[in-house]
PDB file of N, CA and C in Angstrom:
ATOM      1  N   UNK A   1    -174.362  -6.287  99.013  1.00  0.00           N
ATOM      2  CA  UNK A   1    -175.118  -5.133  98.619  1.00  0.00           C
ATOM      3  C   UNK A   1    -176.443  -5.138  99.364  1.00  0.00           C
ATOM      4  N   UNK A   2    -176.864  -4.063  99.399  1.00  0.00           N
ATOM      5  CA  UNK A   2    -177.833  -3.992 100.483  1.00  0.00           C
ATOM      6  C   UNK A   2    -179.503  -4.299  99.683  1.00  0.00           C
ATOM      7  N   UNK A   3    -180.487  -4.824 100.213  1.00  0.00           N
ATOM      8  CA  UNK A   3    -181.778  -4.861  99.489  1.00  0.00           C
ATOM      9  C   UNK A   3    -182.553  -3.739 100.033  1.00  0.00           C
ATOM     10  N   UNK A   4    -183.243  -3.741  98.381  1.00  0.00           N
ATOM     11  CA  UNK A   4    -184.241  -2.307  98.961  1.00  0.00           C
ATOM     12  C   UNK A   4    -185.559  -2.645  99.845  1.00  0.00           C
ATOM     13  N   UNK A   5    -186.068  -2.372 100.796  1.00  0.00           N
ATOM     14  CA  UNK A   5    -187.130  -2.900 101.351  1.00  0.00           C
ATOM     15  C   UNK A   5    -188.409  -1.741 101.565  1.00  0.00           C
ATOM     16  N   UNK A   6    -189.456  -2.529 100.705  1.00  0.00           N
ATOM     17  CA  UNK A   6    -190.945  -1.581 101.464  1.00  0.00           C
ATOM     18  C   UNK A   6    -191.277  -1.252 102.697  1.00  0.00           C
ATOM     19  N   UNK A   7    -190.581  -2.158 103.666  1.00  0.00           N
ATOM     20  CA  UNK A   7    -191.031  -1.548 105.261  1.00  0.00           C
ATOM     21  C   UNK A   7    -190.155  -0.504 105.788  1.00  0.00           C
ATOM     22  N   UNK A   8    -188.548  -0.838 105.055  1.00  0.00           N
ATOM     23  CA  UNK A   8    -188.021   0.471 105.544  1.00  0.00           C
ATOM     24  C   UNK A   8    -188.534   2.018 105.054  1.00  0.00           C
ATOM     25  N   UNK A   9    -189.335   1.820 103.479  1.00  0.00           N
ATOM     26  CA  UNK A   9    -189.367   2.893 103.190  1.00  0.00           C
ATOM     27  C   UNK A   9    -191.182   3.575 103.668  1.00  0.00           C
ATOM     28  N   UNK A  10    -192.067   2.271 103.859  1.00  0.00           N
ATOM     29  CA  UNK A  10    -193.234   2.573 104.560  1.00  0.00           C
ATOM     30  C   UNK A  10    -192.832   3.189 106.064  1.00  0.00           C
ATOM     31  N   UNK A  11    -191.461   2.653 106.479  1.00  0.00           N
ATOM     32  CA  UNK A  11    -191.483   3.612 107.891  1.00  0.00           C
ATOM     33  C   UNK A  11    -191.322   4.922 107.994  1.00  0.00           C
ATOM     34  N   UNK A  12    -190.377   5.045 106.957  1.00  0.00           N
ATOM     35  CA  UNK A  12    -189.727   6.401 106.964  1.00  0.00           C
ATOM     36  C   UNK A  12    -190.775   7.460 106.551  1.00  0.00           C
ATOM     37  N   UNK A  13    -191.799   6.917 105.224  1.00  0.00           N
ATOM     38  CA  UNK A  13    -192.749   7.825 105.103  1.00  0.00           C
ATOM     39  C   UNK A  13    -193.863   8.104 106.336  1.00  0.00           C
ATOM     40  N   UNK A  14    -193.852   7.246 107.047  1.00  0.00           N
ATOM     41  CA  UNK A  14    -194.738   7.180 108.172  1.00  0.00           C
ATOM     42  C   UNK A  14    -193.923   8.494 109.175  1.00  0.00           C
ATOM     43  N   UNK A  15    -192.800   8.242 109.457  1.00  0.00           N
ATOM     44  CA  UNK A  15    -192.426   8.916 110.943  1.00  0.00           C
ATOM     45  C   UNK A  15    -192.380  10.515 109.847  1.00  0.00           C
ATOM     46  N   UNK A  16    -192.258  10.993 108.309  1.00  0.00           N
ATOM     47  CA  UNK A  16    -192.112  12.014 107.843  1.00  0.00           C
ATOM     48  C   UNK A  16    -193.455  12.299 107.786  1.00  0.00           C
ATOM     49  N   UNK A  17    -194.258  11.833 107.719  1.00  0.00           N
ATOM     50  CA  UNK A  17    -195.903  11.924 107.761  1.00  0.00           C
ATOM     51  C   UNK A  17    -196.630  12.950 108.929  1.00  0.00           C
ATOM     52  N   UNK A  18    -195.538  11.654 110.271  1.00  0.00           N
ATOM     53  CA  UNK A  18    -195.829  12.374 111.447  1.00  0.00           C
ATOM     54  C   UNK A  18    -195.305  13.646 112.209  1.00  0.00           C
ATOM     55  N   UNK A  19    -194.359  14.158 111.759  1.00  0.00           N
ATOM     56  CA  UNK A  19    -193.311  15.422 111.568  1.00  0.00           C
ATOM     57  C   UNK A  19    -194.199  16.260 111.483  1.00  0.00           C
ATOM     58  N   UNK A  20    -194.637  15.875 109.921  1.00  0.00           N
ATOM     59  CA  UNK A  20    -195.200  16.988 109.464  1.00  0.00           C
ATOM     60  C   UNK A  20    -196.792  17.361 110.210  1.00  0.00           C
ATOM     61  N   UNK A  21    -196.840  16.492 110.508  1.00  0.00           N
ATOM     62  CA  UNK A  21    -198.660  16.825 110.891  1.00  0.00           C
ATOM     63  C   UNK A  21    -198.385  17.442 112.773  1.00  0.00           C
ATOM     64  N   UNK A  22    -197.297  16.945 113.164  1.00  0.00           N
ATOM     65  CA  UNK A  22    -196.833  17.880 114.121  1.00  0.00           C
ATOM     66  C   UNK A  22    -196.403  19.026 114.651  1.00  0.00           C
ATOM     67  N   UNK A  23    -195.916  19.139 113.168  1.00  0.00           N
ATOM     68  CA  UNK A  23    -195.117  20.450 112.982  1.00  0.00           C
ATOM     69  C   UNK A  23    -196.548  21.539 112.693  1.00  0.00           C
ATOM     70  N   UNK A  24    -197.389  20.964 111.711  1.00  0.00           N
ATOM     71  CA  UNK A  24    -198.607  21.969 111.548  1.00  0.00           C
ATOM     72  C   UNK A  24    -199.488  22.176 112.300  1.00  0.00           C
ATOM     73  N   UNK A  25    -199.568  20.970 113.714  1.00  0.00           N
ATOM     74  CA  UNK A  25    -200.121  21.582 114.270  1.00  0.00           C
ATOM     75  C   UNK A  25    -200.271  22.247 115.893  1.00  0.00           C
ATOM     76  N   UNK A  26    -198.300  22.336 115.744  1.00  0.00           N
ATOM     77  CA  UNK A  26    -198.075  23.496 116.648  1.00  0.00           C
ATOM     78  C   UNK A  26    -198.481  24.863 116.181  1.00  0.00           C
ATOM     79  N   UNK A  27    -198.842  25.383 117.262  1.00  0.00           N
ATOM     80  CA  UNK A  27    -199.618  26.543 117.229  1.00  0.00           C
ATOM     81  C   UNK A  27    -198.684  27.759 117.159  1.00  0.00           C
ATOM     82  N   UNK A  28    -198.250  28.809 116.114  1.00  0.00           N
ATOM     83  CA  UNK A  28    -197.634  29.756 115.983  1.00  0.00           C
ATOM     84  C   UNK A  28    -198.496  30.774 116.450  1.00  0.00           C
ATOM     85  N   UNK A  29    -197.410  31.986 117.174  1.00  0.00           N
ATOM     86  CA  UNK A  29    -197.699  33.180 117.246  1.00  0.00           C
ATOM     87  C   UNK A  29    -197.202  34.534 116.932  1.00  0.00           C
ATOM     88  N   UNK A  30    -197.705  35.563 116.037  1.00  0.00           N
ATOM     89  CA  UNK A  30    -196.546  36.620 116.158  1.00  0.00           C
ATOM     90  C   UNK A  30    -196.745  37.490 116.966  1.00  0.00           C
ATOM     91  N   UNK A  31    -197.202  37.258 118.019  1.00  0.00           N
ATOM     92  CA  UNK A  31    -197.165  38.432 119.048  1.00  0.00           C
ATOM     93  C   UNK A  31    -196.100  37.893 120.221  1.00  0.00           C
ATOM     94  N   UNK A  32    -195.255  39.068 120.750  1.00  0.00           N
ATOM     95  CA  UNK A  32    -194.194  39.011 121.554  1.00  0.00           C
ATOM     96  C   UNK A  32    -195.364  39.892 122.707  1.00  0.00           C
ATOM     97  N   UNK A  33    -195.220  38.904 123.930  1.00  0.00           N
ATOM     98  CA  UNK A  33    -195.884  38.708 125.507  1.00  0.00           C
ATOM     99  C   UNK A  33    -194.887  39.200 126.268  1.00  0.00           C
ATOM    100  N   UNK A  34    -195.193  40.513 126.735  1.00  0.00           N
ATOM    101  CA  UNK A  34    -194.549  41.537 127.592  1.00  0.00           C
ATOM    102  C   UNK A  34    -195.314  42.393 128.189  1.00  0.00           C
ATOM    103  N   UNK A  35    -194.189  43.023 129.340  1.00  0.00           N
ATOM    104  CA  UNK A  35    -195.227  44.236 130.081  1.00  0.00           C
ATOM    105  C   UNK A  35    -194.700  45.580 129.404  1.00  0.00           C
ATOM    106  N   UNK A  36    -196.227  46.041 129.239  1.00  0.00           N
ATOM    107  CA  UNK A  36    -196.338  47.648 128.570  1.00  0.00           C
ATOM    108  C   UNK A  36    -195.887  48.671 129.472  1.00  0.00           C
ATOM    109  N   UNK A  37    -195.097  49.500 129.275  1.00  0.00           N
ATOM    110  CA  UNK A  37    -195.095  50.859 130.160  1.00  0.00           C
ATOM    111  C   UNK A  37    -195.220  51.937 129.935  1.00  0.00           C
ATOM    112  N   UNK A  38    -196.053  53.174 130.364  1.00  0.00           N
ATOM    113  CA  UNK A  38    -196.409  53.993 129.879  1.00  0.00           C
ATOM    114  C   UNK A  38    -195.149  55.030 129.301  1.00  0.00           C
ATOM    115  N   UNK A  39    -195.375  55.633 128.695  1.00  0.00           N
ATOM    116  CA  UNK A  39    -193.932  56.693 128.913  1.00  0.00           C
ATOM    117  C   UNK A  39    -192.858  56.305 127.747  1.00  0.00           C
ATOM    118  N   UNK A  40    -192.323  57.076 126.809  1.00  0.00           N
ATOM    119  CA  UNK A  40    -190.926  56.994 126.371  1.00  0.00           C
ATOM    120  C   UNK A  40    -190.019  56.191 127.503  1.00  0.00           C
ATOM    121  N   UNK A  41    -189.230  55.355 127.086  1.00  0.00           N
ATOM    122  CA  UNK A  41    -188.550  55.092 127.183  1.00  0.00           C
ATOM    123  C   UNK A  41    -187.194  55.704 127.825  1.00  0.00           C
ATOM    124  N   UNK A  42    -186.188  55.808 128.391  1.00  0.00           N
ATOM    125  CA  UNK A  42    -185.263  56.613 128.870  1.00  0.00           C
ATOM    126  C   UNK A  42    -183.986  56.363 127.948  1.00  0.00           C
ATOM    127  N   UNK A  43    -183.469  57.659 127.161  1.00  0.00           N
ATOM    128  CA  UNK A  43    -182.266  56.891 126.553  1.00  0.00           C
ATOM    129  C   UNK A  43    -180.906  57.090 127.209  1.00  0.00           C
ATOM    130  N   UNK A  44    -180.327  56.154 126.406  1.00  0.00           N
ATOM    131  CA  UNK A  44    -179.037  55.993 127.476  1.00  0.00           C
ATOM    132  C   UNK A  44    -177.977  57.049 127.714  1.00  0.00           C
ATOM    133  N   UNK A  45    -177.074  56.849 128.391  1.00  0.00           N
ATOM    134  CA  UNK A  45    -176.661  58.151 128.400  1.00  0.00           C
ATOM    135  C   UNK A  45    -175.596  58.189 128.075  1.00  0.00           C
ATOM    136  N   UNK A  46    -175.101  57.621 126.882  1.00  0.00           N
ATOM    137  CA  UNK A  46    -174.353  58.004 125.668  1.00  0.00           C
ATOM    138  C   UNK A  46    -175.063  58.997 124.461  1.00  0.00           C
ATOM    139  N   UNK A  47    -176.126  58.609 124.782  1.00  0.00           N
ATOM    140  CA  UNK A  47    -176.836  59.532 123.808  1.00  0.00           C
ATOM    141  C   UNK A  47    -177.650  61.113 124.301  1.00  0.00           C
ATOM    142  N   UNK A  48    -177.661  60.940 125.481  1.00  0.00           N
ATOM    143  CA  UNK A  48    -177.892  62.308 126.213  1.00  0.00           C
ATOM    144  C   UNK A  48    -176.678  63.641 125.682  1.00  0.00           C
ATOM    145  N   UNK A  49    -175.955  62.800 125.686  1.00  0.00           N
ATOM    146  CA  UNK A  49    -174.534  63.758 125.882  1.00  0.00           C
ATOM    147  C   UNK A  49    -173.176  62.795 125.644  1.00  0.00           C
ATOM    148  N   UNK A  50    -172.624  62.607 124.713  1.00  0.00           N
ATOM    149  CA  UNK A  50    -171.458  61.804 124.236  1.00  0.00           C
ATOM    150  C   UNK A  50    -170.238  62.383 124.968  1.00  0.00           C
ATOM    151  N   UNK A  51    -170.261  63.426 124.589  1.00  0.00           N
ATOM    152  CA  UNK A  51    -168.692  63.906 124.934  1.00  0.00           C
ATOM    153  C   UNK A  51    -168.508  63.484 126.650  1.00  0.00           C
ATOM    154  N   UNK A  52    -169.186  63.759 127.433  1.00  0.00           N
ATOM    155  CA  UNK A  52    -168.875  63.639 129.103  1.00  0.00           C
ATOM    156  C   UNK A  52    -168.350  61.683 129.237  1.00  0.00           C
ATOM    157  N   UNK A  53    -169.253  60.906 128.109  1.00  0.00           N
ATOM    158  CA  UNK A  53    -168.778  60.118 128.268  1.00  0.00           C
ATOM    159  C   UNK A  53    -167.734  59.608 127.855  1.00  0.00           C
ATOM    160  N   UNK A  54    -166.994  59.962 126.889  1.00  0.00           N
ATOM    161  CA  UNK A  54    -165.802  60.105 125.567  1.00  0.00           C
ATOM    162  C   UNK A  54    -165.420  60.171 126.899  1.00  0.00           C
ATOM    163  N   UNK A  55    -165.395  61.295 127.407  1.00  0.00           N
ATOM    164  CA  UNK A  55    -164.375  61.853 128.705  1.00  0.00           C
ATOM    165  C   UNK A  55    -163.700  60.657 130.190  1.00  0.00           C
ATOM    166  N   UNK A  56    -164.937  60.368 130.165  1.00  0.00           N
ATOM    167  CA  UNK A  56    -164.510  58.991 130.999  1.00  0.00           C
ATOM    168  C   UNK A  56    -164.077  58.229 130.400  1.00  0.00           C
ATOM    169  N   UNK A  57    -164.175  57.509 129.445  1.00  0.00           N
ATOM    170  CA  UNK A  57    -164.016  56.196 128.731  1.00  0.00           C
ATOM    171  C   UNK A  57    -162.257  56.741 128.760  1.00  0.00           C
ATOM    172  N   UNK A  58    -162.085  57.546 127.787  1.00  0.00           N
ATOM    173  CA  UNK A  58    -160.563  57.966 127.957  1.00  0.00           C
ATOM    174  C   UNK A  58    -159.592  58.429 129.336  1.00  0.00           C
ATOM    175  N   UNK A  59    -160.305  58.866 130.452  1.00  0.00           N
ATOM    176  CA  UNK A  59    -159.831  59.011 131.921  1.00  0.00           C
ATOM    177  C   UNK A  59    -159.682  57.564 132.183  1.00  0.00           C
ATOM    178  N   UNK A  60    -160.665  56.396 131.792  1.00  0.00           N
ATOM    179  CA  UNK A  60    -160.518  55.088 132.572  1.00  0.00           C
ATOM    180  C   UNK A  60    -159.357  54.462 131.335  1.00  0.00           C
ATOM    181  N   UNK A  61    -159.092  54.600 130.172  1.00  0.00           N
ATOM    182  CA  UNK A  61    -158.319  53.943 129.753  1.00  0.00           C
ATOM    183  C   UNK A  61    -156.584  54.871 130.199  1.00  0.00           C
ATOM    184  N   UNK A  62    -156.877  55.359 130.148  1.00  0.00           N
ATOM    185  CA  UNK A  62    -155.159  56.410 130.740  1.00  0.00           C
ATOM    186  C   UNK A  62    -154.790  55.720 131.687  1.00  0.00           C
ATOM    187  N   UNK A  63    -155.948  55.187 132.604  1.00  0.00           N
ATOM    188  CA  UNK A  63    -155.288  55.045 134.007  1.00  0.00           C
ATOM    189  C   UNK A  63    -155.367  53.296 133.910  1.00  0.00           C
ATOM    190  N   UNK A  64    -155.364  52.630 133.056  1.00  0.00           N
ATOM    191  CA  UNK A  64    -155.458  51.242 132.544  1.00  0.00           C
ATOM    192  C   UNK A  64    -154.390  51.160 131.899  1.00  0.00           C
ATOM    193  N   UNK A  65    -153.702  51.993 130.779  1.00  0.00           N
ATOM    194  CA  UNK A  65    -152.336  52.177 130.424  1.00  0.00           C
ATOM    195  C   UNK A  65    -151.318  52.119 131.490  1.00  0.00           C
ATOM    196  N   UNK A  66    -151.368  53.256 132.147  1.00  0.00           N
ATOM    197  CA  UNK A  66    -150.553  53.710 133.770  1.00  0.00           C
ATOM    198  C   UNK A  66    -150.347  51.861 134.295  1.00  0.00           C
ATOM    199  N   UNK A  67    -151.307  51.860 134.535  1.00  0.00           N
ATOM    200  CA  UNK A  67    -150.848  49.970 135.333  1.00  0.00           C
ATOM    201  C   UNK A  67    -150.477  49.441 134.852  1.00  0.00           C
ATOM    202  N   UNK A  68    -151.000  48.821 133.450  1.00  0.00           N
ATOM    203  CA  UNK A  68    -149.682  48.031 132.201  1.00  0.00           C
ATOM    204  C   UNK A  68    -148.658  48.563 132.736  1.00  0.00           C
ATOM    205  N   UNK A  69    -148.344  50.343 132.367  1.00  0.00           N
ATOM    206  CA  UNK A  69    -146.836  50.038 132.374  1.00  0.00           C
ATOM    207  C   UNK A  69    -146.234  49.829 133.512  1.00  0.00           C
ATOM    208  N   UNK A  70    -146.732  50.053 134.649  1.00  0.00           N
ATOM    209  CA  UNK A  70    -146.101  49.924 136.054  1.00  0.00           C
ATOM    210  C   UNK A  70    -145.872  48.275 136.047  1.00  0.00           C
ATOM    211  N   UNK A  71    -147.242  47.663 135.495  1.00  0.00           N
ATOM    212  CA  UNK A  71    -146.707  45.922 135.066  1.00  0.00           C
ATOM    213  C   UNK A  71    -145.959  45.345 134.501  1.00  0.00           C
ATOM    214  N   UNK A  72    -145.658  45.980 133.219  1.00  0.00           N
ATOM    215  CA  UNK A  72    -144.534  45.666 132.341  1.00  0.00           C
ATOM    216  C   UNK A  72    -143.477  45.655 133.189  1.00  0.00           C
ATOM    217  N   UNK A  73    -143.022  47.314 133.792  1.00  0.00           N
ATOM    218  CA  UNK A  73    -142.232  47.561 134.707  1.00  0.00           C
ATOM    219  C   UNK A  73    -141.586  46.382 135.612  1.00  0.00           C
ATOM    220  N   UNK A  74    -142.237  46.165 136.584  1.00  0.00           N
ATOM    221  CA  UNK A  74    -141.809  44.937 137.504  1.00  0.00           C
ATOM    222  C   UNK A  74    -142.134  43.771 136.976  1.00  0.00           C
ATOM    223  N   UNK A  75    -142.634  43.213 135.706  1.00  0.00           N
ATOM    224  CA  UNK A  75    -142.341  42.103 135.135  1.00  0.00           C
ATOM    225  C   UNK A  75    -141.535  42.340 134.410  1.00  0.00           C
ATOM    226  N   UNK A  76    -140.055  43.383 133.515  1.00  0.00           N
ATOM    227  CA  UNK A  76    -139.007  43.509 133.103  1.00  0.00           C
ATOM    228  C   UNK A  76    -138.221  43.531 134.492  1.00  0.00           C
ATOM    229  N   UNK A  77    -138.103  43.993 135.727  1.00  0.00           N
ATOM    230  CA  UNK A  77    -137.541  43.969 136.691  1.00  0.00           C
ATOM    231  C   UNK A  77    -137.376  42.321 137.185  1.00  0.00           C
ATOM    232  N   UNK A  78    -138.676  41.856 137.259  1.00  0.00           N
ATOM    233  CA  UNK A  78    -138.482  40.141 137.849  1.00  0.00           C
ATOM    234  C   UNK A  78    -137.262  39.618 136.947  1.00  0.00           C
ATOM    235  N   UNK A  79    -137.825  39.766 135.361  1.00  0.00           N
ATOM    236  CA  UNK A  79    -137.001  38.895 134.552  1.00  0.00           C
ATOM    237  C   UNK A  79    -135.802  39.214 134.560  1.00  0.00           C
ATOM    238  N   UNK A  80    -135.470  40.060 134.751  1.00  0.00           N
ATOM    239  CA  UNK A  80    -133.884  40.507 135.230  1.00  0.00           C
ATOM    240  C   UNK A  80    -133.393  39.805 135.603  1.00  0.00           C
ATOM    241  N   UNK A  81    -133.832  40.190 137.293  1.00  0.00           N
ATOM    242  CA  UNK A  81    -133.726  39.619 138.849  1.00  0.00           C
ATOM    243  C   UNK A  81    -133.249  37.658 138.547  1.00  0.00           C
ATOM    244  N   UNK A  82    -134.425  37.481 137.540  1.00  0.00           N
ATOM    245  CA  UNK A  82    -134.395  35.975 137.259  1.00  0.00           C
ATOM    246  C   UNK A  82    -133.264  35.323 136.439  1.00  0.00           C
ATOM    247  N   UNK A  83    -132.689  36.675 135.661  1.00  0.00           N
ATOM    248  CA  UNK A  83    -131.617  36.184 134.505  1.00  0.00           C
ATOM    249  C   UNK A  83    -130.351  36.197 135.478  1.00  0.00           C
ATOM    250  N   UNK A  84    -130.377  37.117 136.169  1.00  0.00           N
ATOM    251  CA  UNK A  84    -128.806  37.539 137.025  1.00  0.00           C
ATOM    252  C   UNK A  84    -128.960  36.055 138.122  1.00  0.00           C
ATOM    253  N   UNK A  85    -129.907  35.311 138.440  1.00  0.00           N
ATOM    254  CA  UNK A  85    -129.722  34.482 139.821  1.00  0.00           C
ATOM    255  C   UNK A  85    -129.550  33.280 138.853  1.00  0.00           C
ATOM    256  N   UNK A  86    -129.982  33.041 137.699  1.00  0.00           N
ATOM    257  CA  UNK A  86    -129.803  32.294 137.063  1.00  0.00           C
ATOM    258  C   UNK A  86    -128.241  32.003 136.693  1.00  0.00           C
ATOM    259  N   UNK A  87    -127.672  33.278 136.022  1.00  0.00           N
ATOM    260  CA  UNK A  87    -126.578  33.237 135.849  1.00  0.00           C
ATOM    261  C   UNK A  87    -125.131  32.862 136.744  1.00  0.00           C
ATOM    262  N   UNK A  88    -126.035  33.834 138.113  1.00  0.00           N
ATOM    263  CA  UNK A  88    -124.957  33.306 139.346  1.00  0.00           C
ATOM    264  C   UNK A  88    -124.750  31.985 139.270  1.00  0.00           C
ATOM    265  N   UNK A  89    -125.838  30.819 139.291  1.00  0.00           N
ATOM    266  CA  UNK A  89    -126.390  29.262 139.894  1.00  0.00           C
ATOM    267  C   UNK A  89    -125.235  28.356 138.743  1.00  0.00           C
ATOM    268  N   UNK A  90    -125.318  28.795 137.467  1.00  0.00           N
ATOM    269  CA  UNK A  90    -124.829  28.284 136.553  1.00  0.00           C
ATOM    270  C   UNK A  90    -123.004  28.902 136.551  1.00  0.00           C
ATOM    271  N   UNK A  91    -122.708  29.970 137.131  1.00  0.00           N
ATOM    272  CA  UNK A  91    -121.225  30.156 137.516  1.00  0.00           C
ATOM    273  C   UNK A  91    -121.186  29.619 138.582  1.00  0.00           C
ATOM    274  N   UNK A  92    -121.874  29.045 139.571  1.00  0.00           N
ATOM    275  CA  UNK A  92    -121.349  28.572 140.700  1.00  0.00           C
ATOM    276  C   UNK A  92    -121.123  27.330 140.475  1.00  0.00           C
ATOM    277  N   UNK A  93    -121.644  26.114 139.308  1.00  0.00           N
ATOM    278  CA  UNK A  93    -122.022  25.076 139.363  1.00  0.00           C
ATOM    279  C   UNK A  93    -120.209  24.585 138.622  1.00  0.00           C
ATOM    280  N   UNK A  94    -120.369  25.951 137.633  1.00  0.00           N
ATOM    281  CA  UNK A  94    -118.808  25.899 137.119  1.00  0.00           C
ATOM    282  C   UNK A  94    -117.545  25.899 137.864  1.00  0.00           C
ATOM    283  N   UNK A  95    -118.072  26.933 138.700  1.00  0.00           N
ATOM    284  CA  UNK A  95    -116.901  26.602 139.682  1.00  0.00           C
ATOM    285  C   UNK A  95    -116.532  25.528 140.310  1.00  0.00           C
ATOM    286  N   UNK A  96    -118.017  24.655 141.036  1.00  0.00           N
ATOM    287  CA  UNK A  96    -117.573  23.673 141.585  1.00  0.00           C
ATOM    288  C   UNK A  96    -117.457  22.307 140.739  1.00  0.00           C
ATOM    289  N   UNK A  97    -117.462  22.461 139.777  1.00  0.00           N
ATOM    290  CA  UNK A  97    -116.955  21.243 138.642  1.00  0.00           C
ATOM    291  C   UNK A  97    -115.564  21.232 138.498  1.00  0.00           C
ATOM    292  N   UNK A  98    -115.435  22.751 138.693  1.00  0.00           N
ATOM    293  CA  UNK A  98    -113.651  22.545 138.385  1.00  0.00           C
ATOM    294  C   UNK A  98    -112.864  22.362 139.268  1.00  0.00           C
ATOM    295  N   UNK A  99    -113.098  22.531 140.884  1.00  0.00           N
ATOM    296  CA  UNK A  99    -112.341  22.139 141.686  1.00  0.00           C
ATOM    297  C   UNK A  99    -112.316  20.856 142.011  1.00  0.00           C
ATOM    298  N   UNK A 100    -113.279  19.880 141.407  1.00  0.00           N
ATOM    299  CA  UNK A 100    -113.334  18.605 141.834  1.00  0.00           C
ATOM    300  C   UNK A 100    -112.531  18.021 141.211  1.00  0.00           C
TER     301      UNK A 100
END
């Protein structure tokens, strides 16, 4: 079983001592350090006008669909391609098992 000791606990109050007197006397600020610019701000231009952008967002996803499926497309075509050469390799292998 372990003994309780005064130096472990004189240390610990010591290094929590020093925390704290560190911690208080970093220097806080609430001001956020930036450059000012004159003028409103510019807003974005979703908010100018939504719909023109609705309009694109949906023109760029149509034509993001379109390629999936042309992808799907020739990746159902490969796997085909892959099942039929497969199938040949494995009738040929039959064949030549049985003539031996």
């Amino acid at each position: 079983m372990k003994r309780f000791s005064w130096q472990k606990l004189l240390i610990g109050l010591a290094l929590a001592a020093g925390c704290m007197l560190v911690g208080a006397a970093i220097p806080t600020t609430n001001q956020a350090l930036g450059e000012v610019r004159s003028g409103a701000p510019e807003a974005p231009a979703f908010q100018n006008g939504s719909v023109p952008v609705l309009r694109e967002i949906s023109a760029t996803l149509r034509q993001m669909d379109g390629r999936m499926a042309r992808l799907e497309a020739i990746a159902q075509k490969m796997q085909a391609k892959a099942a039929i050469s497969a199938q040949r390799a494995t009738s040929a292998e039959r064949a030549d098992d049985g003539s031996n």
